[in-house]
C-alpha atoms as a PDB file:
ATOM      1  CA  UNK A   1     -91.887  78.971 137.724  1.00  0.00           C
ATOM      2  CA  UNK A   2     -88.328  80.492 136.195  1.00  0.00           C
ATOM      3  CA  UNK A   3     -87.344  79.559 132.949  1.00  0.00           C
ATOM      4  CA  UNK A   4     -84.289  77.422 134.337  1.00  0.00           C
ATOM      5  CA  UNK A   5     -86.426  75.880 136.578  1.00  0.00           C
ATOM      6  CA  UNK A   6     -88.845  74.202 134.000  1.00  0.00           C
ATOM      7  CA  UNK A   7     -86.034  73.592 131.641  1.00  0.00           C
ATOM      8  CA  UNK A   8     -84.651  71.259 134.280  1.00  0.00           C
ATOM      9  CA  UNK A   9     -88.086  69.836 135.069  1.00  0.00           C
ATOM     10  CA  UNK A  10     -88.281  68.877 131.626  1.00  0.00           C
ATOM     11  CA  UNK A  11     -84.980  67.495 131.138  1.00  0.00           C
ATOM     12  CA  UNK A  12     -85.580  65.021 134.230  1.00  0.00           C
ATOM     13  CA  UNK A  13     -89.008  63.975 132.975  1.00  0.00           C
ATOM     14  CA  UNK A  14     -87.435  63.488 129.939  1.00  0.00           C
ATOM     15  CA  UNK A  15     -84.977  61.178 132.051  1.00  0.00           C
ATOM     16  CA  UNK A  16     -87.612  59.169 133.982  1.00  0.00           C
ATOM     17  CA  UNK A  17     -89.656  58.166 130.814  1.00  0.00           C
ATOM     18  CA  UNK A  18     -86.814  56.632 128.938  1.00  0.00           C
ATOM     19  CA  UNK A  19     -85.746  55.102 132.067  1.00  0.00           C
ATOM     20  CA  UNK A  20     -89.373  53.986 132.641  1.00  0.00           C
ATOM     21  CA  UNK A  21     -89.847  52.666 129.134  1.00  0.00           C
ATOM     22  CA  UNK A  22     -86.350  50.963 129.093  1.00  0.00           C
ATOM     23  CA  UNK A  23     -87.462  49.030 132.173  1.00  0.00           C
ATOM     24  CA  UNK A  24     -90.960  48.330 130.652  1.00  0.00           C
ATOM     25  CA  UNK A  25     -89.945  47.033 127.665  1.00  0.00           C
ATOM     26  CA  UNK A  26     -86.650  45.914 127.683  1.00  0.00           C
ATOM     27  CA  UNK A  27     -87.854  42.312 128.266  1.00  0.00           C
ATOM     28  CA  UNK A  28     -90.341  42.482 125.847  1.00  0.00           C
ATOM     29  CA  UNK A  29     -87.328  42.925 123.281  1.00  0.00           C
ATOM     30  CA  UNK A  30     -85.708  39.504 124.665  1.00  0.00           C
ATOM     31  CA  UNK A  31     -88.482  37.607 123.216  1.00  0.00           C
ATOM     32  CA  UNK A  32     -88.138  38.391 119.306  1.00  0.00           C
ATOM     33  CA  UNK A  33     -84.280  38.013 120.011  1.00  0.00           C
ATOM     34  CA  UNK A  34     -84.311  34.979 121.816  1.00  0.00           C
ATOM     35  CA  UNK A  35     -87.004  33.497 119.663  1.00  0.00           C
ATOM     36  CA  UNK A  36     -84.790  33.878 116.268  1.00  0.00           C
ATOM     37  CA  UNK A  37     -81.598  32.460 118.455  1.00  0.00           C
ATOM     38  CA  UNK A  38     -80.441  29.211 116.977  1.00  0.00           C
ATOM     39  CA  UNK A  39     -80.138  27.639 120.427  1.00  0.00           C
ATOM     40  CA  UNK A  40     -81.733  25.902 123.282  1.00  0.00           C
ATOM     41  CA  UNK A  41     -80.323  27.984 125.983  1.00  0.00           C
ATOM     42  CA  UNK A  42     -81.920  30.960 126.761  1.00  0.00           C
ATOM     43  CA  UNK A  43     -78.437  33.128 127.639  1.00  0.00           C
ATOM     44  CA  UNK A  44     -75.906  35.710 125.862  1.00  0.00           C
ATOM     45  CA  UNK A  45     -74.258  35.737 123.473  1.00  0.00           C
ATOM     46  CA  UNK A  46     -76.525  35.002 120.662  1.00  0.00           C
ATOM     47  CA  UNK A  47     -75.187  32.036 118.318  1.00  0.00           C
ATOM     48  CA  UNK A  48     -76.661  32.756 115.036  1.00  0.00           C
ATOM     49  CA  UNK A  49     -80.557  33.169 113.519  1.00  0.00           C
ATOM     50  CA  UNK A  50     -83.046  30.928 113.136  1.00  0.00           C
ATOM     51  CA  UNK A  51     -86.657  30.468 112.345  1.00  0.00           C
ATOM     52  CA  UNK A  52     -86.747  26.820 113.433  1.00  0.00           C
ATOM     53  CA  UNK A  53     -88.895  27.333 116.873  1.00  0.00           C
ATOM     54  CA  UNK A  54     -91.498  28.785 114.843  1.00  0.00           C
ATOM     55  CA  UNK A  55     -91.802  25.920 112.564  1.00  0.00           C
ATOM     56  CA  UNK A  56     -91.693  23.675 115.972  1.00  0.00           C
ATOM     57  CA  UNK A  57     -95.485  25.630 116.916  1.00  0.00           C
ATOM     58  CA  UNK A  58     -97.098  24.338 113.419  1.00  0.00           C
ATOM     59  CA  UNK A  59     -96.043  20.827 114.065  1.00  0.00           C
ATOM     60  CA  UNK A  60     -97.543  20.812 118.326  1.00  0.00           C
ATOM     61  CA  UNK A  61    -101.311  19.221 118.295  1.00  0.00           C
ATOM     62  CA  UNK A  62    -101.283  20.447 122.336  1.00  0.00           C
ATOM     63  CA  UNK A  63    -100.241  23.739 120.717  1.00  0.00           C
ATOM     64  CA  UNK A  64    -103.083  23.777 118.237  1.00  0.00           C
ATOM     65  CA  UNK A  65    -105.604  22.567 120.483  1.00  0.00           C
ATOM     66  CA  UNK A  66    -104.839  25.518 123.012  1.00  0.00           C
ATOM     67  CA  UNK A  67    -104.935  28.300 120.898  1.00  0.00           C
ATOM     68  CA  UNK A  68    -108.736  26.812 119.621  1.00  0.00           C
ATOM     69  CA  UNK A  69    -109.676  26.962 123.065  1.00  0.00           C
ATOM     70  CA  UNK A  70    -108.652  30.722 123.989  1.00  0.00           C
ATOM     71  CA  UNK A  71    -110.504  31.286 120.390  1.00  0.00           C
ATOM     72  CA  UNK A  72    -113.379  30.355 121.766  1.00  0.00           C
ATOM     73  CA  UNK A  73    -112.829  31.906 125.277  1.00  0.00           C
ATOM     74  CA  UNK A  74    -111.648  34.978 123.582  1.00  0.00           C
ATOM     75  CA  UNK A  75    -114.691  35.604 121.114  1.00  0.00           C
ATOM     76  CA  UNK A  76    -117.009  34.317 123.337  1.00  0.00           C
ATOM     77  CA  UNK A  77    -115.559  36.477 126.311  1.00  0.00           C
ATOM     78  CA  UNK A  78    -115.441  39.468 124.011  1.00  0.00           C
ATOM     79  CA  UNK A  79    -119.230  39.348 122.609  1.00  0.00           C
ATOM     80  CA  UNK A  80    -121.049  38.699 126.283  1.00  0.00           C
ATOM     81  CA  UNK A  81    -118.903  41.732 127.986  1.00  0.00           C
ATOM     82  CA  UNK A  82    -119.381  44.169 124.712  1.00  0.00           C
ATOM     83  CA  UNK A  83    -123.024  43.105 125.371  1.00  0.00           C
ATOM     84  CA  UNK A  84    -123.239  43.068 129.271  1.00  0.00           C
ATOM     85  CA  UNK A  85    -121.030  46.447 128.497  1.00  0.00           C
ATOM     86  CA  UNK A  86    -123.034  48.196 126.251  1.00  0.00           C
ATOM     87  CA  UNK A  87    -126.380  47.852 128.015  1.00  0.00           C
ATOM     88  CA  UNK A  88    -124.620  49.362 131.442  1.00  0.00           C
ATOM     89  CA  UNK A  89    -123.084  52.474 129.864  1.00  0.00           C
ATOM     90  CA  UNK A  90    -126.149  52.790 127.906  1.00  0.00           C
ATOM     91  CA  UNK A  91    -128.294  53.085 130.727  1.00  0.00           C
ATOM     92  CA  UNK A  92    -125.179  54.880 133.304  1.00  0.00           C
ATOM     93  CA  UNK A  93    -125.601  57.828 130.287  1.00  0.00           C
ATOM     94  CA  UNK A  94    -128.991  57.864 129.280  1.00  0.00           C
ATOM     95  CA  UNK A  95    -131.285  57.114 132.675  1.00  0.00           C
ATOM     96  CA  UNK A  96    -131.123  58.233 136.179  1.00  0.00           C
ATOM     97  CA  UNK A  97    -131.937  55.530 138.476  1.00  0.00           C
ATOM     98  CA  UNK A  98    -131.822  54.721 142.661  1.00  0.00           C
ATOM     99  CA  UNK A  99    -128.137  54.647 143.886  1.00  0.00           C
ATOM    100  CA  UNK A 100    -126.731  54.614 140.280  1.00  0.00           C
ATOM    101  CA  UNK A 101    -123.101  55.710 141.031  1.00  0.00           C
ATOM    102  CA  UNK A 102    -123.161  52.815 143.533  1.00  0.00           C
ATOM    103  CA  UNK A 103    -124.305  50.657 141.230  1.00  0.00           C
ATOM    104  CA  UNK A 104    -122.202  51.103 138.462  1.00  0.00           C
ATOM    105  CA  UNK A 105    -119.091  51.498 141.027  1.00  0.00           C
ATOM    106  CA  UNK A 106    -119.785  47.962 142.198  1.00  0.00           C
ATOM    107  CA  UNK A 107    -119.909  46.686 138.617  1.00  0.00           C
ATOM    108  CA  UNK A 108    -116.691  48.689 138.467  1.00  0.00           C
ATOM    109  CA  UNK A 109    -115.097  46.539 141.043  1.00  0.00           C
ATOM    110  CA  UNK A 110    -113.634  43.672 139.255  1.00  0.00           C
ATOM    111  CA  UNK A 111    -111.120  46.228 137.773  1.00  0.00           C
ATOM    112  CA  UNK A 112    -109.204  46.617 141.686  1.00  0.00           C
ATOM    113  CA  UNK A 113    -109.759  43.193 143.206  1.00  0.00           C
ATOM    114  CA  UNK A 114    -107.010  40.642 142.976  1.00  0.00           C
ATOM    115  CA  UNK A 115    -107.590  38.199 140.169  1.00  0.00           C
ATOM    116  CA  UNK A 116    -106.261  35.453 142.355  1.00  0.00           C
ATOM    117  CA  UNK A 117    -108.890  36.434 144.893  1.00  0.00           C
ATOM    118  CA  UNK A 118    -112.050  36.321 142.135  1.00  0.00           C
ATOM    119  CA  UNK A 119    -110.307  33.150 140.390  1.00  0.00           C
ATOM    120  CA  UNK A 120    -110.830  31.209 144.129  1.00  0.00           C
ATOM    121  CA  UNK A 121    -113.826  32.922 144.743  1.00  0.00           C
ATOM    122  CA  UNK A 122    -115.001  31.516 141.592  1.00  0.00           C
ATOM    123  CA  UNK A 123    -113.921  28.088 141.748  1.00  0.00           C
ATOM    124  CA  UNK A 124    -114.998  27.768 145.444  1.00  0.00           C
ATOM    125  CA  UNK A 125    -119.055  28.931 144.022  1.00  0.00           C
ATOM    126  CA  UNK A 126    -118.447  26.347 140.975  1.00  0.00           C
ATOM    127  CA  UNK A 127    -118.022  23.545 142.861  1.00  0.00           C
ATOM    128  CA  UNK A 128    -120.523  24.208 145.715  1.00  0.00           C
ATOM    129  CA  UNK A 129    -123.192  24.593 142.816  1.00  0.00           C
ATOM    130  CA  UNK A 130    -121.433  21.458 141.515  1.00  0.00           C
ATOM    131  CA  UNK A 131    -120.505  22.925 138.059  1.00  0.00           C
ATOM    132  CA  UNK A 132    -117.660  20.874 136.284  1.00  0.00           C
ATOM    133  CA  UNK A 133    -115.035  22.942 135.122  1.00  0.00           C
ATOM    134  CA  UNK A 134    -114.703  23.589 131.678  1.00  0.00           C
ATOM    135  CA  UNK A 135    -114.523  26.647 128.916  1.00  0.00           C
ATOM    136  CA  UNK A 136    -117.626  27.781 129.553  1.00  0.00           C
ATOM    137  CA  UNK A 137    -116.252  28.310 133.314  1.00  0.00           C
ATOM    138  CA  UNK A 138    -113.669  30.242 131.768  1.00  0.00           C
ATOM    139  CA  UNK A 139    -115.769  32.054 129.981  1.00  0.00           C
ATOM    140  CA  UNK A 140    -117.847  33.085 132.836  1.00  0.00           C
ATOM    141  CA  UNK A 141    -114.871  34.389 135.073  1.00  0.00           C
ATOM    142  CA  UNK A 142    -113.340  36.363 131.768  1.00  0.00           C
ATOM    143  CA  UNK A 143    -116.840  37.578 131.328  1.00  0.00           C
ATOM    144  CA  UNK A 144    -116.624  38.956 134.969  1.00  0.00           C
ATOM    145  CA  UNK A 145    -113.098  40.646 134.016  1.00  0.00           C
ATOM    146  CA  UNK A 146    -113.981  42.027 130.693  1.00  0.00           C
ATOM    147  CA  UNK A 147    -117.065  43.610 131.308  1.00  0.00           C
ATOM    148  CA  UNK A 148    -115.281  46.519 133.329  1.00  0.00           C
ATOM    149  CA  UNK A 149    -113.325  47.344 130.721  1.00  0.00           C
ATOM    150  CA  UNK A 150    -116.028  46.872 127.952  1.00  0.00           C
ATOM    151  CA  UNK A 151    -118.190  49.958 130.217  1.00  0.00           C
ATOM    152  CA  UNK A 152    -115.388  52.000 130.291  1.00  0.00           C
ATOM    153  CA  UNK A 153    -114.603  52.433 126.567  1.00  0.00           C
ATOM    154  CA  UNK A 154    -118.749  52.205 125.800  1.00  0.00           C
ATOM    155  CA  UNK A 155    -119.185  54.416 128.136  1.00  0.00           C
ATOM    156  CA  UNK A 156    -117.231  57.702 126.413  1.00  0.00           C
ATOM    157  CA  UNK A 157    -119.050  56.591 123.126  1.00  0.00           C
ATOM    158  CA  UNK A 158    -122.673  57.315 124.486  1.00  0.00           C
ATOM    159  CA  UNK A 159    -121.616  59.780 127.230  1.00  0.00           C
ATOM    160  CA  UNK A 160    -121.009  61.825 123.596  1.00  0.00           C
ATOM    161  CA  UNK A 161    -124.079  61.151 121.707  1.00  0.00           C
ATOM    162  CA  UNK A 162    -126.591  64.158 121.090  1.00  0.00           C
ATOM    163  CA  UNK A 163    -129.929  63.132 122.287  1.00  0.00           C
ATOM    164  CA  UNK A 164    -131.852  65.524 120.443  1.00  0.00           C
ATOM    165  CA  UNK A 165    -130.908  62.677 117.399  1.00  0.00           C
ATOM    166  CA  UNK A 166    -132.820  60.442 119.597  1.00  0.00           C
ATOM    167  CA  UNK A 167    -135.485  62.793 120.175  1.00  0.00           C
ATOM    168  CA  UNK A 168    -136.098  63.504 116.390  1.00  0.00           C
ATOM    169  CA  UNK A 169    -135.658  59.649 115.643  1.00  0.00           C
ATOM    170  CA  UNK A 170    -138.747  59.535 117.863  1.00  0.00           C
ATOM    171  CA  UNK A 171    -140.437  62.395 116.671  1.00  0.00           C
ATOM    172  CA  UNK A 172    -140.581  60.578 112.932  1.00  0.00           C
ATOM    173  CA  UNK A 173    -142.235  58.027 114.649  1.00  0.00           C
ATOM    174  CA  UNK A 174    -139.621  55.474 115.133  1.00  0.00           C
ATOM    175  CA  UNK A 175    -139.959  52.710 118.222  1.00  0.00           C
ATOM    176  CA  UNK A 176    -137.495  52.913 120.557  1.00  0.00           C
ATOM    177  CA  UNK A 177    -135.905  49.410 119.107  1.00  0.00           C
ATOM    178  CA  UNK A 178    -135.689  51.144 115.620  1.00  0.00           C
ATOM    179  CA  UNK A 179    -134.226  54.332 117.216  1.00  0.00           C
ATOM    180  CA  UNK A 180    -130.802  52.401 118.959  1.00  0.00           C
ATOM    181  CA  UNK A 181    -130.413  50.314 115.500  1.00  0.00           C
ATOM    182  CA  UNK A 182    -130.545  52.704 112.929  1.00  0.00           C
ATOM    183  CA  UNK A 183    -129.197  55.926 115.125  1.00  0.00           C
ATOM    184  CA  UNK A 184    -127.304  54.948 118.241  1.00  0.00           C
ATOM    185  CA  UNK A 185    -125.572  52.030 117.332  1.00  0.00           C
ATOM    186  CA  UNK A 186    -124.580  53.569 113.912  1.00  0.00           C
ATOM    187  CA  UNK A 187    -122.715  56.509 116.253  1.00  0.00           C
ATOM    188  CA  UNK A 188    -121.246  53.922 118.918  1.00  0.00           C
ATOM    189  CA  UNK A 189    -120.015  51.023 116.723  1.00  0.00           C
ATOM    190  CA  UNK A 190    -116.553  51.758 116.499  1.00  0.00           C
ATOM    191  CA  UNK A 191    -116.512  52.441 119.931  1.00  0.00           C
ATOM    192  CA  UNK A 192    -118.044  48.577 120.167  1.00  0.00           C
ATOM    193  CA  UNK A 193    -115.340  47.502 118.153  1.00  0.00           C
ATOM    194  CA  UNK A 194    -113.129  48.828 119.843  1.00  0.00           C
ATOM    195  CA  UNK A 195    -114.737  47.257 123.295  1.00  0.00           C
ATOM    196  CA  UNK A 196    -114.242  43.866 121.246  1.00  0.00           C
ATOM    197  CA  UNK A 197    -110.622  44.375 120.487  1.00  0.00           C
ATOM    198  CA  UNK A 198    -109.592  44.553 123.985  1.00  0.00           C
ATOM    199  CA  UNK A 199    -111.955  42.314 125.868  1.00  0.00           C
ATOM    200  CA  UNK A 200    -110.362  39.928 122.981  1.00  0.00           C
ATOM    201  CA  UNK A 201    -106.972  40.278 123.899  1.00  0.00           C
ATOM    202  CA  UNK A 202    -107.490  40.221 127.660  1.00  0.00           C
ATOM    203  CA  UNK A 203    -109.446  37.336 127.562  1.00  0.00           C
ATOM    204  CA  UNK A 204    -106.469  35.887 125.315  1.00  0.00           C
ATOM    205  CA  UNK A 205    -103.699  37.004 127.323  1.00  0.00           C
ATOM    206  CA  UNK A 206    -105.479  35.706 130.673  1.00  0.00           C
ATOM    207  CA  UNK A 207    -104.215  33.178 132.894  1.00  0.00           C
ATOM    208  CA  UNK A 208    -104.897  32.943 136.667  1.00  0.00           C
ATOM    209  CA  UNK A 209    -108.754  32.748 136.274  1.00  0.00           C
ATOM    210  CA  UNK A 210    -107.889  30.241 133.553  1.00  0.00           C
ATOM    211  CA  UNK A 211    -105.845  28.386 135.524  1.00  0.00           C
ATOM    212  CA  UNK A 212    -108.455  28.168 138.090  1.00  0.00           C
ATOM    213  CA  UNK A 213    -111.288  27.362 136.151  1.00  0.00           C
ATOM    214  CA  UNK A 214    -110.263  25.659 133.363  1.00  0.00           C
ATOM    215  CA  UNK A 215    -110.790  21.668 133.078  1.00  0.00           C
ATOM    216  CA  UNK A 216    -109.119  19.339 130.622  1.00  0.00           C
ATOM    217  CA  UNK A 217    -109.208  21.691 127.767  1.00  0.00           C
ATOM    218  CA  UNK A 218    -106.862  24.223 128.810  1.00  0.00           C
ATOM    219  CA  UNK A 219    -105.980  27.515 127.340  1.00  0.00           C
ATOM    220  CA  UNK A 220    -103.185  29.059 125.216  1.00  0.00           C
ATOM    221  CA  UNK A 221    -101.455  30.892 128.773  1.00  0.00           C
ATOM    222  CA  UNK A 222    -102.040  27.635 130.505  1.00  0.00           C
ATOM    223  CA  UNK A 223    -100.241  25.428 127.898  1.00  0.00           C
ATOM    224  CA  UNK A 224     -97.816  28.425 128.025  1.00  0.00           C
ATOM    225  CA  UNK A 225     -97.253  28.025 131.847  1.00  0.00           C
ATOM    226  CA  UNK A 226     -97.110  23.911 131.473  1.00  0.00           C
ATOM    227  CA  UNK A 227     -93.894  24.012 129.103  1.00  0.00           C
ATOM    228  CA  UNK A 228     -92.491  26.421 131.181  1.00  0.00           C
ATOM    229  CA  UNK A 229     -90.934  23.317 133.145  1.00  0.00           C
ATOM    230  CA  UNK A 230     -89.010  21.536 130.530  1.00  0.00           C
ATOM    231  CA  UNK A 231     -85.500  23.467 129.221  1.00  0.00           C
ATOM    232  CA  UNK A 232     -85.873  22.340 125.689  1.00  0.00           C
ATOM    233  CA  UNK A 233     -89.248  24.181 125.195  1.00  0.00           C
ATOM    234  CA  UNK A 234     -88.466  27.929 125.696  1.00  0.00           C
ATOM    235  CA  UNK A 235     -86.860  28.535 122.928  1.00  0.00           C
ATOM    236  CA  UNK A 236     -90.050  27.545 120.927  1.00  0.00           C
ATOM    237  CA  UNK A 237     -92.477  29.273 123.914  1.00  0.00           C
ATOM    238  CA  UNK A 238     -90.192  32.383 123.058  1.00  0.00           C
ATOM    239  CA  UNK A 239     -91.178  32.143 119.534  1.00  0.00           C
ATOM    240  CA  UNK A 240     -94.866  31.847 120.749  1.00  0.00           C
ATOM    241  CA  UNK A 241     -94.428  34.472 123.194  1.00  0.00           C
ATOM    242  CA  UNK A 242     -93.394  37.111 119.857  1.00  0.00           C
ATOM    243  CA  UNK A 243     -96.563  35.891 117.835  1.00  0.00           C
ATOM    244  CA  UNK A 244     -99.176  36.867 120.783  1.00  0.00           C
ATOM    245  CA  UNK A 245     -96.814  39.608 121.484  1.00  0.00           C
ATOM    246  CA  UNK A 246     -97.260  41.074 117.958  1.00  0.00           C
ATOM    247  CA  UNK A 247    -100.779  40.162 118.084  1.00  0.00           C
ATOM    248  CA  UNK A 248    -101.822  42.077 121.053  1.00  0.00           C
ATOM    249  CA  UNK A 249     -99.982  44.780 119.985  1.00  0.00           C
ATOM    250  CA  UNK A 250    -101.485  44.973 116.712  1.00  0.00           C
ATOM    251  CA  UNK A 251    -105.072  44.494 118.338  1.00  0.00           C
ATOM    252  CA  UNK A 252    -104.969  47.523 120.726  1.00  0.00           C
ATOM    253  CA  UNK A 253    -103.436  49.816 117.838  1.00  0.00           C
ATOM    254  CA  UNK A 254    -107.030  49.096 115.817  1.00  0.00           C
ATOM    255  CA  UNK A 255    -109.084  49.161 118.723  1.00  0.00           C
ATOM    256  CA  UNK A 256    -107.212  52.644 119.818  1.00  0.00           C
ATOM    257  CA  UNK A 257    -107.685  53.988 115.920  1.00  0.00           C
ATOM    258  CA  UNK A 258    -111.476  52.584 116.833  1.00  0.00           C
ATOM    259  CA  UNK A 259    -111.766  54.892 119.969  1.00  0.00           C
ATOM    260  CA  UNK A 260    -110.480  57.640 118.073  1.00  0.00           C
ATOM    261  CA  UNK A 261    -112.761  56.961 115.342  1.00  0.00           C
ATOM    262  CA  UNK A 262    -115.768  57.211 117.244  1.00  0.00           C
ATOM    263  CA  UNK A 263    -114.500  60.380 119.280  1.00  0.00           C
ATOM    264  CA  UNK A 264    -114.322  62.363 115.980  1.00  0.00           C
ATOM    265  CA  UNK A 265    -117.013  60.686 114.685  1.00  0.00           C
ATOM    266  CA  UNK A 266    -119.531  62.532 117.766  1.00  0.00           C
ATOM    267  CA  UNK A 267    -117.196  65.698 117.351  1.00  0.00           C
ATOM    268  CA  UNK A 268    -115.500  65.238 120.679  1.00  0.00           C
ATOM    269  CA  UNK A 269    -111.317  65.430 121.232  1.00  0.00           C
ATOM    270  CA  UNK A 270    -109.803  61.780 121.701  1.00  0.00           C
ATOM    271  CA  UNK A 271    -107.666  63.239 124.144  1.00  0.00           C
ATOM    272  CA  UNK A 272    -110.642  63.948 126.082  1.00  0.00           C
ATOM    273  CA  UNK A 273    -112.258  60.446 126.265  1.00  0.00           C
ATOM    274  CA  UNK A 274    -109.049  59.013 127.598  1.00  0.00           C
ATOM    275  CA  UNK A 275    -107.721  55.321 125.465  1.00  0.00           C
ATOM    276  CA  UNK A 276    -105.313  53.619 125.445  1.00  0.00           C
ATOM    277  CA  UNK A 277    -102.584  56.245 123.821  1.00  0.00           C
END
């Protein structure tokens, strides 16, 4: 290709991702600015700053009691698919098995199907076993969700382990227990961590299989979607919106520095592994 040629080719990439990012996050920027507006309409022109909608969150008991159920949803959620997670990329890179790729792909599944389609799928199974809904319904269909994502950041952390570590573990005349605890998970835990990060803030950030499943006790994006229908309550939603805005945020940057973490830690480029940056 001429010179000219890829100097305009880089000039209108250049283009399309600030025009791309603009349109990504340009309403992300309306929440901090709305949040810190000192009024109850949510339109231009701004008519001064205030912090009053965040001091509105510490004085809602709904509010409170939402946020310590996606707690619970979220670590629970986050443990069980790091776990499910772990044990499927551990065995996708270490053993060959009967229609593996098949296998995992299926596991892999939850990843392209409509969450609206496994949120009813869900709810119509729950009630024919006669289940009542509750968190631990949630937690089952955010399990389901998360555990994709859990394999496919595990899965880059023991595709890169050296097995001749395993082999000499063995060797020395350590069980095969002993050998994962004191060798393997040494070498994978940051990409763990990382797995928990984000199956965290999924779980946290996830609302049609909560809406779905969930019973009296409902969830943070639930509670979010219920004041959604009275004016007077955006302005303090906005202010909630910035908080789990600046929280997810701040959640995938460590579990990103995690990933990388664990790349360099096995020797391999983080570039390589793919992430989340």
């Amino acid at each position: 290709m001429k010179p000219a040629l890829k100097s305009l080719s880089a000039k209108w990439l250049a283009v399309y991702a600030v025009a791309y990012m603009v349109f990504l996050y340009a309403p992300v920027i309306l929440l901090p600015m709305f949040a810190f507006n000192n009024a109850t309409v949510i339109s231009f022109p701004l008519t001064g700053f205030t912090t009053q909608w965040f001091e509105v969150l510490w004085q809602t008991e709904a509010l409170h009691g939402a946020v310590r159920n996606s707690l619970i949803v979220g670590l629970s959620s986050a443990v069980l698919s790091t776990i499910l997670g772990a044990c499927a990329a551990r065995a996708a890179a270490r053993y060959r098995f009967p229609a593996k790729r098949g296998i995992m792909s299926f596991i892999m599944l939850p990843l392209v199907l409509p969450e609206i389609i496994v949120a009813v799928a869900l709810l119509v199974l729950l009630m024919q076993l006669g289940m009542p809904l509750s968190l631990a319904t949630v937690v089952l269909g955010h399990v389901l969700i998360c555990t994709p994502f859990s394999i496919a950041i595990l899965n880059s952390a023991f595709q890169g382990l050296d097995q001749s570590l395993e082999e000499a573990s063995y060797d020395l005349g350590e069980s095969r227990w002993g050998t994962f605890r004191r060798v393997v998970l040494p070498l994978v835990m940051p990409g763990v961590v990382s797995s928990l990060l984000i199956t965290f803030t999924i779980s946290l950030d996830e609302f049609i299989i909560a809406f779905f499943l969930t019973g009296t006790e409902v969830t943070l994006p639930v509670y979010i979607w219920s004041q959604l229908r009275f004016p007077g309550k955006l302005p303090s939603v906005m202010a909630l919106g910035t908080i789990l805005l600046a929280l997810s945020v701040l959640l995938l940057i460590l579990a990103e520095w995690f990933r990388r973490r664990a790349a360099r830690k096995q020797g391999i480029e983080a570039s390589a592994t793919g992430g989340f940056a």
